[in-house]
N, C-alpha and C. Protein backbone atom coordinates (compact mmCIF):
# COMPACT_ATOMS: atom_id res chain seq x y z
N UNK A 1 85.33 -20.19 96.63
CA UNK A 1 84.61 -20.36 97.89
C UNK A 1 83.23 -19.70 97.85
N UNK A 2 83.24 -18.18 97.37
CA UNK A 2 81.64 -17.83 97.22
C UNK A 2 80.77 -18.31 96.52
N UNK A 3 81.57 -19.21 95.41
CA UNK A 3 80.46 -19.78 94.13
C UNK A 3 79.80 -21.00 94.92
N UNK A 4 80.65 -22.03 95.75
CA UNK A 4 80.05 -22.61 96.08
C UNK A 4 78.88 -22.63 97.22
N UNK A 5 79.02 -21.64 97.69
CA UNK A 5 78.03 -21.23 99.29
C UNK A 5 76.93 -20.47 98.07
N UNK A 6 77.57 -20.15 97.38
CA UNK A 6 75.85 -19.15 96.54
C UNK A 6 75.26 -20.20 95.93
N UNK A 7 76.03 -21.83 95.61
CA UNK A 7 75.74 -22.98 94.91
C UNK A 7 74.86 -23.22 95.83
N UNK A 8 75.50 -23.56 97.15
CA UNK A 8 74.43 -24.28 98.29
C UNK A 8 72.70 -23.70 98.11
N UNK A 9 73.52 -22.43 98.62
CA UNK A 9 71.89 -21.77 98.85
C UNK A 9 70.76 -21.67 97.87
N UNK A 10 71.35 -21.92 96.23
CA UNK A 10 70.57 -22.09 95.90
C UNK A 10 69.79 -23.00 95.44
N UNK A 11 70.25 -23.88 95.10
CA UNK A 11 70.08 -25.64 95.44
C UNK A 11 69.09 -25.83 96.75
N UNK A 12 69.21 -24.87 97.66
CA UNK A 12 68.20 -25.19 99.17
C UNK A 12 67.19 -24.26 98.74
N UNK A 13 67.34 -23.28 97.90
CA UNK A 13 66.46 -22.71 98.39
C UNK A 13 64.79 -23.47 97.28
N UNK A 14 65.54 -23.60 96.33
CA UNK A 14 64.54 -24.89 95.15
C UNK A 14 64.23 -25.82 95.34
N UNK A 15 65.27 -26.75 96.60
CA UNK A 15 64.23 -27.43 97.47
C UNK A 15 63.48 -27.14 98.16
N UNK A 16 63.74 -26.33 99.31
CA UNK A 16 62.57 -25.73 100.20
C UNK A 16 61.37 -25.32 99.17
N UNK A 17 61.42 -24.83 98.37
CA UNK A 17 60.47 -24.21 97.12
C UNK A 17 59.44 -25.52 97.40
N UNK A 18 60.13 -26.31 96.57
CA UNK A 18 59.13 -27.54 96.10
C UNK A 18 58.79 -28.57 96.90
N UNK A 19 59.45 -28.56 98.06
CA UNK A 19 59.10 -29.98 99.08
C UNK A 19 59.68 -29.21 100.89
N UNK A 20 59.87 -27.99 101.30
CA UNK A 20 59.49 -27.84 102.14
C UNK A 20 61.15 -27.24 103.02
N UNK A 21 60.46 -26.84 103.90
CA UNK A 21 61.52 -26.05 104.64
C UNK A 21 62.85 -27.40 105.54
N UNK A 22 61.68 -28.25 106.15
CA UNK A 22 61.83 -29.33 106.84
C UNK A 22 62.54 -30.84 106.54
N UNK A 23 61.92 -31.18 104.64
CA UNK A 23 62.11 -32.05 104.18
C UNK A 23 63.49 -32.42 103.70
N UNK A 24 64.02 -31.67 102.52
CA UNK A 24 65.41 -31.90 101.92
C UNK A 24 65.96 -32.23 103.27
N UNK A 25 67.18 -32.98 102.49
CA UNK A 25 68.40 -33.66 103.62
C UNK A 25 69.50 -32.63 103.68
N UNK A 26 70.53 -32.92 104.25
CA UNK A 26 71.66 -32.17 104.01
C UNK A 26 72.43 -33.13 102.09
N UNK A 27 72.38 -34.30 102.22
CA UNK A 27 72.86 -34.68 101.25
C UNK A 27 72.23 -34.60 99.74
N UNK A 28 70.74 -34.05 100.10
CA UNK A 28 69.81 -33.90 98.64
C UNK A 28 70.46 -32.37 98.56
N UNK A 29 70.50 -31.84 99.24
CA UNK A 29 71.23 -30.28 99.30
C UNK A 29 72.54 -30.31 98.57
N UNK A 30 73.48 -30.92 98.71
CA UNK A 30 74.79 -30.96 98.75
C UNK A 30 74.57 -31.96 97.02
N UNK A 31 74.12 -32.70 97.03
CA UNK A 31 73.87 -33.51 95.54
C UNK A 31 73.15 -32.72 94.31
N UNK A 32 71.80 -31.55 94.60
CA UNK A 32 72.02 -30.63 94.15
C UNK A 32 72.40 -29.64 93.54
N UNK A 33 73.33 -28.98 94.79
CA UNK A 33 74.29 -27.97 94.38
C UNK A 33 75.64 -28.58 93.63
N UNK A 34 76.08 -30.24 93.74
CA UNK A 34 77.19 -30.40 92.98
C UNK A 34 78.43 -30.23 93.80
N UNK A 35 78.07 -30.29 95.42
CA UNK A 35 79.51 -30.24 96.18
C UNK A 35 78.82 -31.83 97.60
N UNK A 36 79.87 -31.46 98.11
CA UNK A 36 80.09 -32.73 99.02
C UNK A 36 79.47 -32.26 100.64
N UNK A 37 79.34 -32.88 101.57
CA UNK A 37 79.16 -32.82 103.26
C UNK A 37 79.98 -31.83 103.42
N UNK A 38 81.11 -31.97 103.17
CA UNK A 38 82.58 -31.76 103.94
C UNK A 38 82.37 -29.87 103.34
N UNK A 39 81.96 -29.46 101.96
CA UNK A 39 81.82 -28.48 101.39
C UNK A 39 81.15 -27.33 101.89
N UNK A 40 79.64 -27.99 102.45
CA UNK A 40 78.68 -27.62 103.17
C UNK A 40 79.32 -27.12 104.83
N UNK A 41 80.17 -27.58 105.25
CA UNK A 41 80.42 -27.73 106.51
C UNK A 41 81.44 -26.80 106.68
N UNK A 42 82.15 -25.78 105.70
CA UNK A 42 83.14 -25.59 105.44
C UNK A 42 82.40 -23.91 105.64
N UNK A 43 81.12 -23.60 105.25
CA UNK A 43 80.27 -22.23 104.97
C UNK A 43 79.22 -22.70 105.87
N UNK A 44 78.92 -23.43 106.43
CA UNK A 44 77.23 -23.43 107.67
C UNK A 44 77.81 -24.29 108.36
N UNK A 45 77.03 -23.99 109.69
CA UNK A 45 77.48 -24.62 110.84
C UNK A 45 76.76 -26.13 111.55
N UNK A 46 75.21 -25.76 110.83
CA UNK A 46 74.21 -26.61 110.42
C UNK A 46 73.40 -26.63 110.00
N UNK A 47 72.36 -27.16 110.04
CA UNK A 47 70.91 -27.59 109.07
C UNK A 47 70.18 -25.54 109.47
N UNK A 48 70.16 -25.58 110.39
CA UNK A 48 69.33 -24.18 110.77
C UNK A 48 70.40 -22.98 110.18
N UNK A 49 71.82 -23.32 110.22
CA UNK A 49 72.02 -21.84 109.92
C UNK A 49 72.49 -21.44 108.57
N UNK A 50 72.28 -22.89 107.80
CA UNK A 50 71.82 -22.87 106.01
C UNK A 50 70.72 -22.66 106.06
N UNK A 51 69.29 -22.74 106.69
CA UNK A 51 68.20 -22.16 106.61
C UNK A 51 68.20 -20.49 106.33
N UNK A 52 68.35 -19.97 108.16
CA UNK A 52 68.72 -19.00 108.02
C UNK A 52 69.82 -18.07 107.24
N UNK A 53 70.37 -18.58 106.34
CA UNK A 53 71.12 -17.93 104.93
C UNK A 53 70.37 -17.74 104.29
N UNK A 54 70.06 -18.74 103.68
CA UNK A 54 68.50 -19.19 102.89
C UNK A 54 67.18 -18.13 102.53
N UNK A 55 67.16 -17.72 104.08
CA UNK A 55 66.34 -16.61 104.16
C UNK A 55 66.65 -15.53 104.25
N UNK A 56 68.20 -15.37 104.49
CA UNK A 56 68.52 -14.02 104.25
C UNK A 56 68.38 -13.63 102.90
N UNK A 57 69.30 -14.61 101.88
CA UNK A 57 69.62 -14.71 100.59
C UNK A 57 68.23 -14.16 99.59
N UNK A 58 67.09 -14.21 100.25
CA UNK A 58 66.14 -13.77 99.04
C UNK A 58 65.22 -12.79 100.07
N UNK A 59 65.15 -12.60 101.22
CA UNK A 59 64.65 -11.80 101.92
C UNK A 59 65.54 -10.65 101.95
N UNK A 60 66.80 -10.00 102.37
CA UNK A 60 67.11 -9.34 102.14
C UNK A 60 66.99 -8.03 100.59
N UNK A 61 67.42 -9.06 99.53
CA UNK A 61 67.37 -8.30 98.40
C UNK A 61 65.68 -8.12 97.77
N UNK A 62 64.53 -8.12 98.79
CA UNK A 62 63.49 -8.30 98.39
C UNK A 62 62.87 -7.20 99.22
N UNK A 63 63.26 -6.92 100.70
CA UNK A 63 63.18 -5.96 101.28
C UNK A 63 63.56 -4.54 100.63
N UNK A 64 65.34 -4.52 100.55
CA UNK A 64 65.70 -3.49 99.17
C UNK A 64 65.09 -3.11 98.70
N UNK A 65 64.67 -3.71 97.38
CA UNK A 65 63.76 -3.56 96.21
C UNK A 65 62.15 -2.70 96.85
N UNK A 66 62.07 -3.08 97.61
CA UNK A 66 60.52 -2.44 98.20
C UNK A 66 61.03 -1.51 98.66
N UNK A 67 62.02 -0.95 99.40
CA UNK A 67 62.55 0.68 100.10
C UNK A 67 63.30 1.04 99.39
N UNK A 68 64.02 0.96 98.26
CA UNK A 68 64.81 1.60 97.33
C UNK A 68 64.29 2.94 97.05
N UNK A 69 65.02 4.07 97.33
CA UNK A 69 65.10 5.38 96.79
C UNK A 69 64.02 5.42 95.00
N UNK A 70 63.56 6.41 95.02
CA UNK A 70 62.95 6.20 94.04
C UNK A 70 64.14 7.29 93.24
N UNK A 71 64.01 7.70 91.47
CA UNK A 71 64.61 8.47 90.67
C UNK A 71 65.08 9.43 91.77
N UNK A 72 66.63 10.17 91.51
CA UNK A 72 66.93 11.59 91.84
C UNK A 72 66.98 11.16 93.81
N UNK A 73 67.15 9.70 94.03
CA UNK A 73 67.02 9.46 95.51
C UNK A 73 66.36 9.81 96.03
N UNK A 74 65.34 10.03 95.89
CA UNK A 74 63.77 10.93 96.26
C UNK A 74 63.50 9.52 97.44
N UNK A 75 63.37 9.61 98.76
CA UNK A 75 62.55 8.09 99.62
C UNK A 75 61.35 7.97 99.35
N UNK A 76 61.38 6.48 99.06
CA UNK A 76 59.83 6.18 98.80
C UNK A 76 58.89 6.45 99.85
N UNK A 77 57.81 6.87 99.12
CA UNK A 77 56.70 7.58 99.65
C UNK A 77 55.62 5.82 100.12
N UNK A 78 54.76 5.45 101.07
CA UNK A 78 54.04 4.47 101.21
C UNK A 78 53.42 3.97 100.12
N UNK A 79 52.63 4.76 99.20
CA UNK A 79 51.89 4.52 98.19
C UNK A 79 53.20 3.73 97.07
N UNK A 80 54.41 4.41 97.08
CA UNK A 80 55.32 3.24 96.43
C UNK A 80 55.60 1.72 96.84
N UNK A 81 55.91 1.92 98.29
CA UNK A 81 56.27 0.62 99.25
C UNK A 81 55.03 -0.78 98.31
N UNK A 82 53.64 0.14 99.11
CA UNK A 82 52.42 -0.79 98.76
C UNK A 82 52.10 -1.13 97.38
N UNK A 83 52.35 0.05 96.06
CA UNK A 83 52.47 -1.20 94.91
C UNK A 83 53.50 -1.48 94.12
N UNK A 84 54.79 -1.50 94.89
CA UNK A 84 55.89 -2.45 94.74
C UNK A 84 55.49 -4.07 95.45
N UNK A 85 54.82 -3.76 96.53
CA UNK A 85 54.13 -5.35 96.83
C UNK A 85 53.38 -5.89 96.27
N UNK A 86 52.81 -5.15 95.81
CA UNK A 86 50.92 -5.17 95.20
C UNK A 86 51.48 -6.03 93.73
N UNK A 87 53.06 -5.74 93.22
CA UNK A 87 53.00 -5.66 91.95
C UNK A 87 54.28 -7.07 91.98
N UNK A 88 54.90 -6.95 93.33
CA UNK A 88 55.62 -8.34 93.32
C UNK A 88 54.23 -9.79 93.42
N UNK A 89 53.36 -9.43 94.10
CA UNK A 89 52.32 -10.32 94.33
C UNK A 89 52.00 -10.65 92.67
N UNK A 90 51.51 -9.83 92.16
CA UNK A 90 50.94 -10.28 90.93
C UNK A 90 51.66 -10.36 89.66
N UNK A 91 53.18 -10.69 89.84
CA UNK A 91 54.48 -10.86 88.80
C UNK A 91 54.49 -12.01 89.65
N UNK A 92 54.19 -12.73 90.29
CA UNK A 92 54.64 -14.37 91.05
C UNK A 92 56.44 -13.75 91.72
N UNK A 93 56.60 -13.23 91.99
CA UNK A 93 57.64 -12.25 92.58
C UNK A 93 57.85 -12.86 94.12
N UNK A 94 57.24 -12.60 94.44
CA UNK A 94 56.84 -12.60 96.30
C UNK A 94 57.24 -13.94 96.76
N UNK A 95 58.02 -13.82 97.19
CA UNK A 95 58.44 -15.84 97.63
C UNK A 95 57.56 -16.23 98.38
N UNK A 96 57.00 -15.76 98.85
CA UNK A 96 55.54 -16.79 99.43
C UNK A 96 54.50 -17.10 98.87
N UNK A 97 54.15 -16.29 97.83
CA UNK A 97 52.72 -16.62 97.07
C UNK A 97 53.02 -16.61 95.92
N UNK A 98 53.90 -17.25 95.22
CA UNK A 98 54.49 -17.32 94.10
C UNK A 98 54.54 -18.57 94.06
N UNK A 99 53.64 -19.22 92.38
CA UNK A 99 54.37 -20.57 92.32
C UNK A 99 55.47 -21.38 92.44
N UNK A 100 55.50 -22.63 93.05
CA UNK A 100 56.49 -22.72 93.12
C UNK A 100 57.63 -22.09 94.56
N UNK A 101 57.14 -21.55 94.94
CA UNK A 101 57.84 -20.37 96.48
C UNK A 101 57.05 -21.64 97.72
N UNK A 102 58.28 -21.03 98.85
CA UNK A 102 57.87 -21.58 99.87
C UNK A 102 56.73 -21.15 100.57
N UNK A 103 55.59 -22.32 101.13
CA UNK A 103 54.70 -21.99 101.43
C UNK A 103 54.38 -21.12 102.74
N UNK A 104 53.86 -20.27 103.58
CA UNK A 104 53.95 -19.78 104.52
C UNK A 104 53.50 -20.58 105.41
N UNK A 105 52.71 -21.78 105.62
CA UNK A 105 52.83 -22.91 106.50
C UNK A 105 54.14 -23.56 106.74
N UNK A 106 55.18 -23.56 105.52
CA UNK A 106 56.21 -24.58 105.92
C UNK A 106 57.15 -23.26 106.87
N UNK A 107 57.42 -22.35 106.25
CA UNK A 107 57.55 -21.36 107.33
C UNK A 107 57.42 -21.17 108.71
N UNK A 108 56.27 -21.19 109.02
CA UNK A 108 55.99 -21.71 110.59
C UNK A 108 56.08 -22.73 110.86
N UNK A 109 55.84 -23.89 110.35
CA UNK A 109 56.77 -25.03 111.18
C UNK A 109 57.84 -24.80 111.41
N UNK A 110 58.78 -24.38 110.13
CA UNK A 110 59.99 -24.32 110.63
C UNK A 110 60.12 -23.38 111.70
N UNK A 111 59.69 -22.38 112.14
CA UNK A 111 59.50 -21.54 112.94
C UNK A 111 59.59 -22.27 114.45
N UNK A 112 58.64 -23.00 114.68
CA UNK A 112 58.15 -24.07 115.40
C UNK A 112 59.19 -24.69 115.97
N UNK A 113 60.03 -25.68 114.85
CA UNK A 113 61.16 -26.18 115.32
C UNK A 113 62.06 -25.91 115.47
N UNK A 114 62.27 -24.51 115.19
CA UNK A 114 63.80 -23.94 115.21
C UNK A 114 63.83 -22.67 116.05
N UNK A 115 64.34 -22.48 117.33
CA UNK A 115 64.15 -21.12 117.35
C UNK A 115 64.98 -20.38 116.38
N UNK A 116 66.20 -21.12 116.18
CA UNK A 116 67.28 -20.00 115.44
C UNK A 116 66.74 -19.28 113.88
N UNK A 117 65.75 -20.68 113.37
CA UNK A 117 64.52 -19.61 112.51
C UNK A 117 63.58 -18.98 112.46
N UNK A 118 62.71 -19.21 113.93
CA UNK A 118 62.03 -18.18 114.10
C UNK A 118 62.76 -16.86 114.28
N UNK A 119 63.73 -16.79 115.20
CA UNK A 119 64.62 -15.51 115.84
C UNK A 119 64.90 -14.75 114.41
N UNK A 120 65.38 -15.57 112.97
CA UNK A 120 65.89 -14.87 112.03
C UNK A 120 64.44 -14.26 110.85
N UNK A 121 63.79 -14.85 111.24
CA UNK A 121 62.10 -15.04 110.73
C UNK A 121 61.61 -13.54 111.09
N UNK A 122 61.56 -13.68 112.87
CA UNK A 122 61.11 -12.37 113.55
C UNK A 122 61.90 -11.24 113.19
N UNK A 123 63.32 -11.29 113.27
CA UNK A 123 64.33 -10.06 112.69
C UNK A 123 63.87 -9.80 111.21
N UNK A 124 63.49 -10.22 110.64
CA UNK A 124 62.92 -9.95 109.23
C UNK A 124 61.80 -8.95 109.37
N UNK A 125 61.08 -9.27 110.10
CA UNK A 125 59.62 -8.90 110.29
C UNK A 125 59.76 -7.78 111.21
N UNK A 126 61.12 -7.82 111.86
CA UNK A 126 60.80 -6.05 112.97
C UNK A 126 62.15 -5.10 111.82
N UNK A 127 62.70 -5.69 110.89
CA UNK A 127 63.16 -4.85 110.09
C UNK A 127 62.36 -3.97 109.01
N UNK A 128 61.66 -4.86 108.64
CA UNK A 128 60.32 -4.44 107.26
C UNK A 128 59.74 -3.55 108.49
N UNK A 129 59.23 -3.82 109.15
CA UNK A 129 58.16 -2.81 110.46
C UNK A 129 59.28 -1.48 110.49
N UNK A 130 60.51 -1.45 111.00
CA UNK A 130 61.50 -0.21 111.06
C UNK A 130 61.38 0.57 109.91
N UNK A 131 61.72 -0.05 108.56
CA UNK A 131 61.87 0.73 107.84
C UNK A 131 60.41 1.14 106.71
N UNK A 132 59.30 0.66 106.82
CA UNK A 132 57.77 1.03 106.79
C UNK A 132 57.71 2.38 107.84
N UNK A 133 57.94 2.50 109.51
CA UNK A 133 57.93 3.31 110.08
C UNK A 133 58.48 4.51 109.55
N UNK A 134 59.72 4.67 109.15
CA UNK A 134 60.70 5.47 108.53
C UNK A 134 59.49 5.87 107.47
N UNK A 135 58.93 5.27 106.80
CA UNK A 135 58.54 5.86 105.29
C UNK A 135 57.35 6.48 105.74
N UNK A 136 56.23 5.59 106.39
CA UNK A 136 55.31 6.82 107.27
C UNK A 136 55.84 8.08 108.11
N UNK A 137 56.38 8.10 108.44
CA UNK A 137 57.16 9.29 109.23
C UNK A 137 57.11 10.64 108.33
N UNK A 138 57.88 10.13 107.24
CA UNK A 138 58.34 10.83 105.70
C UNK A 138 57.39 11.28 104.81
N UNK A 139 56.20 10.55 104.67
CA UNK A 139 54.69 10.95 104.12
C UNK A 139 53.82 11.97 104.94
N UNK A 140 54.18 11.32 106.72
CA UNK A 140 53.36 12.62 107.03
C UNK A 140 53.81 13.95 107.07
N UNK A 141 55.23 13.97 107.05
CA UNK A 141 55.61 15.20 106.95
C UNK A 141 55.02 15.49 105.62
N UNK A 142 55.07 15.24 104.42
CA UNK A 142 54.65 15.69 103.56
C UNK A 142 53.12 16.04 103.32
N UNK A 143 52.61 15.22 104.12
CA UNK A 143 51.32 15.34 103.80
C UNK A 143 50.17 14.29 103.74
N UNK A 144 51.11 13.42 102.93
CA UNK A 144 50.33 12.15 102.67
C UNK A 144 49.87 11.36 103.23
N UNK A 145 50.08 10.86 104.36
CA UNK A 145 49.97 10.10 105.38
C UNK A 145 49.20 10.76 106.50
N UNK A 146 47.83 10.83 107.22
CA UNK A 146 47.55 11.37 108.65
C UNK A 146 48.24 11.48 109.02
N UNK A 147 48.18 12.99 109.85
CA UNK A 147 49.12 13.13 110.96
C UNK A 147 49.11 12.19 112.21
N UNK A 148 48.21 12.11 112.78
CA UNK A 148 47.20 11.29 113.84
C UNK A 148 47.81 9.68 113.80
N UNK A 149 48.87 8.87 113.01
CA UNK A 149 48.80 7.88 113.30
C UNK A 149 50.07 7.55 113.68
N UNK A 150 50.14 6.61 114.55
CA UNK A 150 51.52 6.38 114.96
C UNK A 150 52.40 5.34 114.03
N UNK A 151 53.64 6.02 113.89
CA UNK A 151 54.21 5.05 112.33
C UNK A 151 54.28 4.11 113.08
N UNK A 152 55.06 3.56 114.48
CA UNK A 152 55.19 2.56 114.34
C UNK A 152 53.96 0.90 114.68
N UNK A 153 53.47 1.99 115.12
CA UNK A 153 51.83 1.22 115.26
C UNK A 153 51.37 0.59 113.94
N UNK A 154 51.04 1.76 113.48
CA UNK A 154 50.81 1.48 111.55
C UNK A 154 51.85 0.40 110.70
N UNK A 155 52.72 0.80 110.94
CA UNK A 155 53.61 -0.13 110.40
C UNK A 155 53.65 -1.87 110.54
N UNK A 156 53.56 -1.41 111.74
CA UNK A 156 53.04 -3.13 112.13
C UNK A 156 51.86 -3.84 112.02
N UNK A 157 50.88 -2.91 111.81
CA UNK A 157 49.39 -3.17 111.32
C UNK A 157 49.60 -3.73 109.87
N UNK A 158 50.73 -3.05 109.19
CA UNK A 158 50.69 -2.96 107.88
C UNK A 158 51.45 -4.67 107.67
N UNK A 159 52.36 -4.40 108.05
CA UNK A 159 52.97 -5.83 108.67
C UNK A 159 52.06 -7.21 108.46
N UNK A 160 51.45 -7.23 109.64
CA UNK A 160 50.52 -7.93 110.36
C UNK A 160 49.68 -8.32 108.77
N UNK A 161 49.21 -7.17 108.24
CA UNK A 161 48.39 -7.38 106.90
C UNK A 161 49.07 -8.24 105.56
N UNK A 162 50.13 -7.98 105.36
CA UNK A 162 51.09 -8.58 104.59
C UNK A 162 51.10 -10.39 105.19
N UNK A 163 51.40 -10.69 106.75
CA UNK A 163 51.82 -11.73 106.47
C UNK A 163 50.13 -12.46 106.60
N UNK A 164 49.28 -11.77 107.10
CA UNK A 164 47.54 -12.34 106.85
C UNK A 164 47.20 -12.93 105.44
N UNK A 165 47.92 -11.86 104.16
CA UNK A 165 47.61 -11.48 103.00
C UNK A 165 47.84 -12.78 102.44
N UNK A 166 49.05 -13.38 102.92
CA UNK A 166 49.96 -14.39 101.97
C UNK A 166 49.35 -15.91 102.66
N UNK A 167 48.84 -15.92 103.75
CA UNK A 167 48.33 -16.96 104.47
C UNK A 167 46.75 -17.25 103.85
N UNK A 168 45.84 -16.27 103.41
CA UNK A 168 44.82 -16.36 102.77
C UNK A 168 44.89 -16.83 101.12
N UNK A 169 46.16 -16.41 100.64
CA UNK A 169 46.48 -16.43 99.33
C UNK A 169 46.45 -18.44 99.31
N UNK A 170 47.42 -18.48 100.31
CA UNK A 170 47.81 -20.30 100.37
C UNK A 170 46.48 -21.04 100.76
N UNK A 171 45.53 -20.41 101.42
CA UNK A 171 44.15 -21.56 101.42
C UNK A 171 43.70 -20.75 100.55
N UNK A 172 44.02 -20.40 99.07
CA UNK A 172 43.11 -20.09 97.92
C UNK A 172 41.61 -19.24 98.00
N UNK A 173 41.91 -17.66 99.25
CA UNK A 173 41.06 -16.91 98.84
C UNK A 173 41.28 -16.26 97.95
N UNK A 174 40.16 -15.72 97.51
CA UNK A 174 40.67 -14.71 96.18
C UNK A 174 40.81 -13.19 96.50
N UNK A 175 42.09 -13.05 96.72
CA UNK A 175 42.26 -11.74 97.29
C UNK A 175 42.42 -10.70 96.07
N UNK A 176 42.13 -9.21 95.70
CA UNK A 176 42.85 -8.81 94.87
C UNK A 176 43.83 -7.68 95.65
N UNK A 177 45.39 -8.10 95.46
CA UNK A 177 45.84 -7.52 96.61
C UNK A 177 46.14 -5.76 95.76
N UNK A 178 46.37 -5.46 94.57
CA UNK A 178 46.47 -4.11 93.92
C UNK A 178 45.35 -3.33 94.57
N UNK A 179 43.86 -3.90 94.67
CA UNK A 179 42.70 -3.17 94.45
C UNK A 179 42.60 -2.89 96.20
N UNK A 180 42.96 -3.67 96.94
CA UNK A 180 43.01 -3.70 98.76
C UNK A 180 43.96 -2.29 99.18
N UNK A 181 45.00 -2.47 98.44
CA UNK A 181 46.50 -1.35 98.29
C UNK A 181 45.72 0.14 98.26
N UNK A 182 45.22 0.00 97.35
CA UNK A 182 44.90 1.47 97.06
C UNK A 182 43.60 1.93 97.58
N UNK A 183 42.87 0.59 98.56
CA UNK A 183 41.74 1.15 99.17
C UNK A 183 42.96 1.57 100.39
N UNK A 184 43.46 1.05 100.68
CA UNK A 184 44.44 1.03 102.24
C UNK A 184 44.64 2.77 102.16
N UNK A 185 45.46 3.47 101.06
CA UNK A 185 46.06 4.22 100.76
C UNK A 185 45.30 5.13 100.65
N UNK A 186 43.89 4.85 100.61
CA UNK A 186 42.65 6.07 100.79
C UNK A 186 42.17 6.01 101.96
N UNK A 187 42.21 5.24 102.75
CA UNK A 187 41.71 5.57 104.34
C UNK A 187 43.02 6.13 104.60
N UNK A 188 43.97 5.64 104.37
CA UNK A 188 45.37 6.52 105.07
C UNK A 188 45.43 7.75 104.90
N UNK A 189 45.26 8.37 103.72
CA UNK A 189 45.81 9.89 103.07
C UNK A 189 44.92 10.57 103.86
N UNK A 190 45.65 11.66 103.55
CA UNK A 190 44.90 13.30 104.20
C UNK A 190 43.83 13.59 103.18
N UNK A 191 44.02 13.36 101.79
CA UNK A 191 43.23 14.11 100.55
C UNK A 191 42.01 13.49 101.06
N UNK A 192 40.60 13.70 100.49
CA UNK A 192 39.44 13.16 100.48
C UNK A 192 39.05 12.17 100.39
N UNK A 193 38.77 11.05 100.56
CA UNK A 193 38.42 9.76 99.93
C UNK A 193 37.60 9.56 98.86
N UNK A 194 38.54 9.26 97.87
CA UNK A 194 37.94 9.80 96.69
C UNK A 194 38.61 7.56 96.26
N UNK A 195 37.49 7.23 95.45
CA UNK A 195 37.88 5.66 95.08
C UNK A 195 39.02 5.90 94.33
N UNK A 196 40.11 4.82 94.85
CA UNK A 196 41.20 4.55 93.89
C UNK A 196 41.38 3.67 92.72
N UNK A 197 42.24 3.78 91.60
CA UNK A 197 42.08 2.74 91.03
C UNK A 197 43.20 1.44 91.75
N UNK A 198 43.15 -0.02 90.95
CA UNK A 198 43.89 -0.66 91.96
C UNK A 198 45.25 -0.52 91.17
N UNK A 199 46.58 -0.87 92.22
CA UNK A 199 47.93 -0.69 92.24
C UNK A 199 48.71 -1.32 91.13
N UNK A 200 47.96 -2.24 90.77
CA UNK A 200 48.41 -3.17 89.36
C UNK A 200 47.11 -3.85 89.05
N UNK A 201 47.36 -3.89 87.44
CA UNK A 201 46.01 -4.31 86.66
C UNK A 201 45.51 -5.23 87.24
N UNK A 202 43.86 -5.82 87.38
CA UNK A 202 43.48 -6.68 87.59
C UNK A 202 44.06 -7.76 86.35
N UNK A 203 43.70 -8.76 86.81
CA UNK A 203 43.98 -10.13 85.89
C UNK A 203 43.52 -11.55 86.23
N UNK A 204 44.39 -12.50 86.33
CA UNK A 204 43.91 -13.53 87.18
C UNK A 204 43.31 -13.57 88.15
N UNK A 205 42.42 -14.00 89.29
CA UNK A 205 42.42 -14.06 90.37
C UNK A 205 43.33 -14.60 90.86
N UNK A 206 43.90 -13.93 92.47
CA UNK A 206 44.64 -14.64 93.14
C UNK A 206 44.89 -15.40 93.73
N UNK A 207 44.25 -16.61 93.14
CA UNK A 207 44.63 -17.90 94.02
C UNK A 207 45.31 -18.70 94.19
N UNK A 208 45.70 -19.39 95.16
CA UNK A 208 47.10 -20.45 95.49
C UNK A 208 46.90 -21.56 95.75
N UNK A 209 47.49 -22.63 95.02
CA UNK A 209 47.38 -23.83 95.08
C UNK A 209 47.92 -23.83 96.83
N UNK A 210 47.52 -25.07 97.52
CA UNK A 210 47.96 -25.56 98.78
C UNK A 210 49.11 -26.06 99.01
């Protein structure tokens, strides 16, 4: 039973990849993965709440990976958070600005048409904001972080920047998101503003096909 629901989702999620949140059928889904209607119907209730799996299934373990305890369970400090992103962005990592990944336009449509994916869309987005808050909290005690700013304000600024970041990436500006990271991380800190280097090597420019 789990092989086949981890079959589904991933079969949807390589469609959504390549032709859209909206497009695949239930039966290009199900032809895919190598099971039937009846299979599908057996683990989702419908078209939206195989979406919303969908997005748990690679959003969840992607969130993780960015707040994971660092060595010795030490909590990550912000400057980790930001080039664990900095560094999924430029490994094609990042399901949105990654070849091949769903685009952040098809995203908001689906958004659009679904509340039950926006609702699971938005819970994504005030979870990453919670636990960003948590990690500013944790820096300023230490030091790193101004005292003066409110985590959860910041957090959502930070937020807000992330999903800007990936929307500029898809109309092909050339962002360099390592070298942005570690300017971010020098207006933030207490130490001096002293130039950083960026969070992961330069290389390609970052641009995204449409």
């Amino acid at each position: 039973m789990a092989e086949t629901r981890a079959a589904l989702l991933r079969a949807g999620a390589e469609l959504f990849a390549t032709r859209g949140l909206d497009v695949p059928s239930l039966d290009d889904i199900c032809a895919a993965a190598g099971y039937t209607r009846g299979a599908f119907y057996v683990h989702f209730r419908d078209r939206d709440a195989f979406v919303d799996a969908v997005m748990e299934s690679f959003a969840g373990p992607l969130l993780d990976a960015l707040f994971q305890a660092n060595e010795g369970d030490q909590p990550p400090g912000l400057a980790d958070v930001v080039a664990r992103f900095a560094t999924a962005v430029a490994n094609d990592v990042y399901p949105f600005t990654r070849p091949g990944g769903v685009r952040p336009h098809q995203l908001i449509d689906a958004c659009l048409r679904s509340p039950a994916i926006r609702k699971r869309y938005v819970g994504l987005v005030h979870d990453a904001i919670a636990r960003l808050a948590k990690v500013v909290e944790a820096d300023q005690a230490r030091g790193g972080v101004r005292a003066d700013a409110d985590p959860r304000l910041l957090a959502t600024t930070l937020m807000a920047a992330v999903i800007g970041a990936q929307t500029m990436l898809e109309l092909g500006a050339n962002i360099d998101v390592g070298a942005s990271g570690a300017d971010l991380l020098r207006w933030l800190g207490e130490a001096p503003l002293e130039r950083q280097p960026p969070l992961v090597p330069r290389s390609r420019p970052r641009t995204r096909r449409v």
